[in-house]
Protein backbone atom coordinates (compact mmCIF):
# COMPACT_ATOMS: atom_id res chain seq x y z
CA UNK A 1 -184.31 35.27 68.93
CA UNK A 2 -185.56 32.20 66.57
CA UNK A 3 -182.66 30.95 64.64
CA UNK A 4 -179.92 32.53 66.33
CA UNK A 5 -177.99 35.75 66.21
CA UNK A 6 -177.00 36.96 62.89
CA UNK A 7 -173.17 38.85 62.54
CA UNK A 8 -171.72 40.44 59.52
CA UNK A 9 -168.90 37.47 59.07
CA UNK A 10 -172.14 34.66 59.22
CA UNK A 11 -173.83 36.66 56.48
CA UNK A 12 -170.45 36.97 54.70
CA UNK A 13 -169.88 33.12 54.57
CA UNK A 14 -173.50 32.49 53.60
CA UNK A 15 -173.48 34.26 50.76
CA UNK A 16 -170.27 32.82 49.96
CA UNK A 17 -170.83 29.69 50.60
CA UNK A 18 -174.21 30.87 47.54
CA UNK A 19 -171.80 32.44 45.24
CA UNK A 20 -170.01 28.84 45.05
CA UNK A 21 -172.13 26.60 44.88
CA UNK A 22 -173.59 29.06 42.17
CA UNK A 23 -171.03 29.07 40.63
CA UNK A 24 -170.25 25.35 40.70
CA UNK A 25 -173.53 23.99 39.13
CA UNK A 26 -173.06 26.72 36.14
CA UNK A 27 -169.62 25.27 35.87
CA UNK A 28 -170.89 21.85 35.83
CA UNK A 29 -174.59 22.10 34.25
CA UNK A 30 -172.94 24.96 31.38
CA UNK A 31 -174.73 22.96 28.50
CA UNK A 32 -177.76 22.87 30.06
CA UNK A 33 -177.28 26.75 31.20
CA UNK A 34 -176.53 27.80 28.08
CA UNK A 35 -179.76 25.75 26.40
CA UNK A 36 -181.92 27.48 29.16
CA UNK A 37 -180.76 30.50 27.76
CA UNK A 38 -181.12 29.51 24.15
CA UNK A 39 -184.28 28.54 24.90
CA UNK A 40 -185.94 31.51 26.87
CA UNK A 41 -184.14 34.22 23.95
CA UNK A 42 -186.07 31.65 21.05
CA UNK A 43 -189.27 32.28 23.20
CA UNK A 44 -188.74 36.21 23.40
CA UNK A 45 -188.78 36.11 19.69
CA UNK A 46 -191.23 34.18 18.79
CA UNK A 47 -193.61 36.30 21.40
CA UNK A 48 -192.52 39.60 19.82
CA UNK A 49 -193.25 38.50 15.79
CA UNK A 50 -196.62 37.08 17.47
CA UNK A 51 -197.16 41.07 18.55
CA UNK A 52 -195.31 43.15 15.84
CA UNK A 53 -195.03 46.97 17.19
CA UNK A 54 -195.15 46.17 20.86
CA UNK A 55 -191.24 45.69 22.12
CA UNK A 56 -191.83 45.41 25.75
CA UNK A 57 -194.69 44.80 27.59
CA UNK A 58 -195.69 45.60 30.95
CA UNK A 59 -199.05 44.27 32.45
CA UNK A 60 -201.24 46.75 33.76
CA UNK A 61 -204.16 44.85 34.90
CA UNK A 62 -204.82 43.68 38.05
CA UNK A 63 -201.60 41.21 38.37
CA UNK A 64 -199.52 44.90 38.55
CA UNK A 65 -198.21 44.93 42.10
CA UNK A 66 -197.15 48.38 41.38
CA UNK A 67 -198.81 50.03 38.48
CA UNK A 68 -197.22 53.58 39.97
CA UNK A 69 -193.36 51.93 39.02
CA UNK A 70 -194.93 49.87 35.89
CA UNK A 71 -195.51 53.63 34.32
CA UNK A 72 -192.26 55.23 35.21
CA UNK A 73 -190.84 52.35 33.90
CA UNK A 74 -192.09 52.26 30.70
CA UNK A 75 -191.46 56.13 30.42
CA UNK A 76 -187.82 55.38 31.14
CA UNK A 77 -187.82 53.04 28.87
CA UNK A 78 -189.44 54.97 26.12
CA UNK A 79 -187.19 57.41 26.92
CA UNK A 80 -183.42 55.74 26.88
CA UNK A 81 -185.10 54.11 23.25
CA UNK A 82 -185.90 57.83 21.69
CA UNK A 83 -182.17 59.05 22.81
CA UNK A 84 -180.86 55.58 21.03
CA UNK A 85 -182.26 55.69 18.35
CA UNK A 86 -182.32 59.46 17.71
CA UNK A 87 -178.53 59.70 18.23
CA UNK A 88 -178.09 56.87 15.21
CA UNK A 89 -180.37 58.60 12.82
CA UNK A 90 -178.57 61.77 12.94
């Protein structure tokens, strides 16, 4: 087998060794986390007041891997919105 054989405890320190050093750069880089964040939220706004009425968008041309998903998506979606916002209008 290429690489190796894989057990349970390998895969278990891997993604240990992952959650770490994940959680060592946040630790370390937080400003520059928390910026990142800033920065992508800013964006989201500024897209949605560029498209006022449209909330979420999901593409359904041709760069849709799954347009079958995409659509019970956005019905889920639609749906979990109309119990929201119908149970605070009541």
């Amino acid at each position: 087998m290429p690489g190796g054989i894989w057990r349970l405890r390998d895969i278990m320190d891997y993604e240990l060794i992952i959650s770490n050093a994940t959680l060592e750069v946040h630790l370390t880089r937080r400003e520059d986390f928390l910026r990142g964040v800033g920065d992508h939220g800013d964006g989201a706004v500024k897209q949605g007041h560029s498209r006022p009425g449209q909330y979420w968008m999901i593409n359904t041309d041709s760069t849709q891997n799954d347009p079958v998903v995409a659509t019970r998506l956005a019905y889920l979606m639609r749906d979990i919105m109309w119990r929201f916002i119908g149970s605070h209008t009541e």
